[in-house]
Protein backbone atom coordinates (compact mmCIF):
# COMPACT_ATOMS: atom_id res chain seq x y z
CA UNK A 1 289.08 -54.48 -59.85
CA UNK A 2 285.72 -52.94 -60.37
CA UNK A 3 282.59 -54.67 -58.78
CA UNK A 4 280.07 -57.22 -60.84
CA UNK A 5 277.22 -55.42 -61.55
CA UNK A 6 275.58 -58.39 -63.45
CA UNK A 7 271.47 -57.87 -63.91
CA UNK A 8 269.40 -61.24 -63.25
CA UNK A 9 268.75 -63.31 -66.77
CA UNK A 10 270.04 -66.95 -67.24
CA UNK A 11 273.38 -66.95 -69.65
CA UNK A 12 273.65 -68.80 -72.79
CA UNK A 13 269.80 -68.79 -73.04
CA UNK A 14 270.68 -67.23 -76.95
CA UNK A 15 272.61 -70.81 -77.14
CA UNK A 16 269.77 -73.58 -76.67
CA UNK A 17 272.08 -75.98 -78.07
CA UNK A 18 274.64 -75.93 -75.56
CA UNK A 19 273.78 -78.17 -72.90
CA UNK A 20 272.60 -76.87 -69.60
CA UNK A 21 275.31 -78.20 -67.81
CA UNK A 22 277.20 -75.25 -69.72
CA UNK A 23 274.81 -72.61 -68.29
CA UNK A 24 274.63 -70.72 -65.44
CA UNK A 25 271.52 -69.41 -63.59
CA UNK A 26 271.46 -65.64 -62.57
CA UNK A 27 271.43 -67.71 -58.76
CA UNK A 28 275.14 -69.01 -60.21
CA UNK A 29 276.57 -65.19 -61.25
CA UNK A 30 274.89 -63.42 -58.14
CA UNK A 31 276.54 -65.66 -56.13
CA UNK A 32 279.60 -65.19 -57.62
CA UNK A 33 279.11 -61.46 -57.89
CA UNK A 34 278.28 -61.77 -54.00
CA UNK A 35 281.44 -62.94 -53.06
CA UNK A 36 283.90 -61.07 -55.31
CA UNK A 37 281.68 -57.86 -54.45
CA UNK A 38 282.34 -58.41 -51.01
CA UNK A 39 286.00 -59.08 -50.78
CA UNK A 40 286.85 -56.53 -53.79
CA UNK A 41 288.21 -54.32 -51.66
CA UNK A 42 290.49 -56.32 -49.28
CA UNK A 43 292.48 -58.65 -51.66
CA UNK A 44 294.58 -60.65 -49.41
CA UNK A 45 292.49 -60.08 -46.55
CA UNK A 46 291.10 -63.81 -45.76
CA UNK A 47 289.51 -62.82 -42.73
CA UNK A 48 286.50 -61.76 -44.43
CA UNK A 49 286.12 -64.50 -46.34
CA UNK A 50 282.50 -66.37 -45.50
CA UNK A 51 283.51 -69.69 -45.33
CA UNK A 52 283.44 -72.22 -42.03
CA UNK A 53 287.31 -72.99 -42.95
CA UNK A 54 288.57 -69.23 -42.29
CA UNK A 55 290.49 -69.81 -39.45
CA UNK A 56 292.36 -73.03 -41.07
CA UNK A 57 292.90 -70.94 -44.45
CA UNK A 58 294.62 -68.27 -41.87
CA UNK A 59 296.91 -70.89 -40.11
CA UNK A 60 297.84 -72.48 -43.37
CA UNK A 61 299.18 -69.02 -44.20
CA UNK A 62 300.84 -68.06 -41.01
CA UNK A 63 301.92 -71.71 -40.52
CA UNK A 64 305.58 -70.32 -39.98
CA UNK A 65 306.04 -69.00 -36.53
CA UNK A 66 309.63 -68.20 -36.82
CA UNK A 67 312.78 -68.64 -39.35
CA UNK A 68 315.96 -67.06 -39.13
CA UNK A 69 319.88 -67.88 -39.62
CA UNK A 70 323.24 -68.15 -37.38
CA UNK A 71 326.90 -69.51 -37.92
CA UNK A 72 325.16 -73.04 -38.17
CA UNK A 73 323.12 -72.14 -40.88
CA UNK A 74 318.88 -71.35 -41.62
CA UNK A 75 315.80 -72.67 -39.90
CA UNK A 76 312.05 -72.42 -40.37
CA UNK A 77 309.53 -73.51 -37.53
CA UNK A 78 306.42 -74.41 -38.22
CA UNK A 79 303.25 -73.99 -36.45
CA UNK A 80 302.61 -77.95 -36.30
CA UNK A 81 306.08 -78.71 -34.77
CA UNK A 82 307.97 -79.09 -37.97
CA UNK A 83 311.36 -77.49 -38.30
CA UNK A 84 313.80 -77.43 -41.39
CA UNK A 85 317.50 -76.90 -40.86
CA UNK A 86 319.63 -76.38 -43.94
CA UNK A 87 323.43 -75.50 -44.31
CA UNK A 88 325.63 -75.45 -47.00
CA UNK A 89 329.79 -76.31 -46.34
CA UNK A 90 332.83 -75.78 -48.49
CA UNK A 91 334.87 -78.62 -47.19
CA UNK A 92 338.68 -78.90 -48.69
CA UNK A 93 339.75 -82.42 -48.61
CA UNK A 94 341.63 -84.96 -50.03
CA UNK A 95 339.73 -88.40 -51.64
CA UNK A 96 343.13 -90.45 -52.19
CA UNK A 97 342.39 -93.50 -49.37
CA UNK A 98 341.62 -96.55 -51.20
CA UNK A 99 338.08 -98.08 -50.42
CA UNK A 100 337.39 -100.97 -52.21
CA UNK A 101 337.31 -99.85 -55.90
CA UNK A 102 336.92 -96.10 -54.06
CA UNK A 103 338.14 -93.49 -53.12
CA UNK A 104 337.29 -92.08 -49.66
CA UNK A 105 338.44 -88.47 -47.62
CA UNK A 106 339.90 -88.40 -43.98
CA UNK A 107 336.27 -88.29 -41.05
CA UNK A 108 334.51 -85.19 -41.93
CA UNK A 109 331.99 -83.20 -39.31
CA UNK A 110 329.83 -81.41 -40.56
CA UNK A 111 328.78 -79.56 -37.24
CA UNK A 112 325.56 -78.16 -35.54
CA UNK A 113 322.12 -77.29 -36.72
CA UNK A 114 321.01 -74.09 -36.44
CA UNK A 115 318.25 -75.06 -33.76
CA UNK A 116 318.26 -77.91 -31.40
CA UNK A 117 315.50 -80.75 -32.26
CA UNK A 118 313.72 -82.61 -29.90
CA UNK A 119 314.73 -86.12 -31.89
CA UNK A 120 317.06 -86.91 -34.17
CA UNK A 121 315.68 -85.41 -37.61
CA UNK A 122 315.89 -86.53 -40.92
CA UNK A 123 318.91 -85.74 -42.84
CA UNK A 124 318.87 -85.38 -46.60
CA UNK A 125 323.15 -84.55 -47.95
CA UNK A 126 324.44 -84.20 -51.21
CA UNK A 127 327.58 -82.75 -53.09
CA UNK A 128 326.73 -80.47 -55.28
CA UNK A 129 330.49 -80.18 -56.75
CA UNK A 130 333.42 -82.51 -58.30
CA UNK A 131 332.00 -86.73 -58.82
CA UNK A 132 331.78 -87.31 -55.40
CA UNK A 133 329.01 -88.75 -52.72
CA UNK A 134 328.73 -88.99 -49.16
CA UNK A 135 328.75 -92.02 -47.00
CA UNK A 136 326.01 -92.59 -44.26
CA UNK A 137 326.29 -90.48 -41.66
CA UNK A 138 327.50 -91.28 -38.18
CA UNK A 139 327.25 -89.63 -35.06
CA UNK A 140 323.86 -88.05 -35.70
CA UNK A 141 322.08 -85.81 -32.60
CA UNK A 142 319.49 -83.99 -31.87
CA UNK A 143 321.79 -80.27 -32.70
CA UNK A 144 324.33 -82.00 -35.15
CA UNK A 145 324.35 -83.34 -38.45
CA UNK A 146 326.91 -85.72 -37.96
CA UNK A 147 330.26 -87.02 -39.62
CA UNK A 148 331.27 -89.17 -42.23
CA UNK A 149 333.33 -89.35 -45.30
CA UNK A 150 333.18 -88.43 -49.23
CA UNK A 151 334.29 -91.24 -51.69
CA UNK A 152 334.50 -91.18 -55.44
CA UNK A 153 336.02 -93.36 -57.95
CA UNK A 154 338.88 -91.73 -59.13
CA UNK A 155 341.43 -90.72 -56.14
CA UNK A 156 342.31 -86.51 -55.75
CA UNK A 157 346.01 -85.99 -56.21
CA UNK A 158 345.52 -82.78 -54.44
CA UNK A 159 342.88 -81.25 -51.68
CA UNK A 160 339.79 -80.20 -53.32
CA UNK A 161 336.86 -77.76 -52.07
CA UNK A 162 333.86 -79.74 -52.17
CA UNK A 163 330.25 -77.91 -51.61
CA UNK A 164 328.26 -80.04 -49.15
CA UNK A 165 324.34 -79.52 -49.05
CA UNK A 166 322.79 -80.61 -46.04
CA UNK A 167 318.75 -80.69 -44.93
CA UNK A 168 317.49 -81.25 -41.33
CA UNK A 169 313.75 -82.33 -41.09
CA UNK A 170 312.20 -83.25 -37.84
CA UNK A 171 310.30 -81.34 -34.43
CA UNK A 172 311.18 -78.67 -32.56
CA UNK A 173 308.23 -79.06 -30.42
């Protein structure tokens, strides 16, 4: 990007019909040439940036302090405490025990987190294959997501592999 090089006159000035609302002063453009003069040359760099919010513009940005992954799944930790835990299962199971107008499977676990939280997060689950949907969880800690069963309407003759989604919100600090 090249710098401004914009010489002081008022804009639109050949345009006196256009409201001055519309306009901008040569104070408006040299203040925009200002800033975009002086950060030209370190896009991305925020720490130059003149502005009393630098340092929460910075933390917004490096908000993550650490993320990774392990047999239990992924994690991100945030700067503020947060942490997400997500893991994905392939369960194979049979829905064929009659619940009401249902169908349910035999107790499922669906194990550990991949980090330890210091309360019991928020869980979010879902199938994501075959017409099925999972029951409330039981069994819930601070390092598991708990058990419980799938149930759908029409009973599985056979096992089936069902995909699980599961999503861990809570603190890790």
């Amino acid at each position: 990007m090249s710098k401004i090089t914009y010489t002081n006159k008022v804009t639109l000035n050949d345009y006196p019909d256009i409201a001055n609302i519309n306009k901008c002063t040569a104070g408006d453009l040299n203040e925009i040439k200002t800033v975009v003069n002086e950060n030209d040359d370190n896009v991305g760099d925020l720490s130059n940036l003149t502005t009393p919010n630098t340092n929460d513009i910075v933390s917004a940005i490096n908000s993550i302090v650490e993320s990774g992954s392990n047999a239990n799944g992924n994690y991100i930790k945030y700067s503020d405490g947060t942490m997400i835990c997500t893991k994905v299962l392939t369960i194979t199971t049979q829905c064929n025990s009659a619940w009401g107008s249902l169908y349910e499977s035999s107790f499922l676990s669906f194990g550990d987190t991949a980090e330890t939280f210091t309360a019991i997060p928020t869980i979010f689950t879902y199938a994501s294959t075959r017409s099925a949907f999972i029951e409330g969880l039981r069994n819930t800690t601070t390092n598991n997501f708990g058990s419980t069963w799938l149930a759908r309407p029409v009973a599985d003759q056979n096992a089936e592999e069902y995909t699980i989604n599961l999503v861990a919100i809570g603190k890790w600090k």
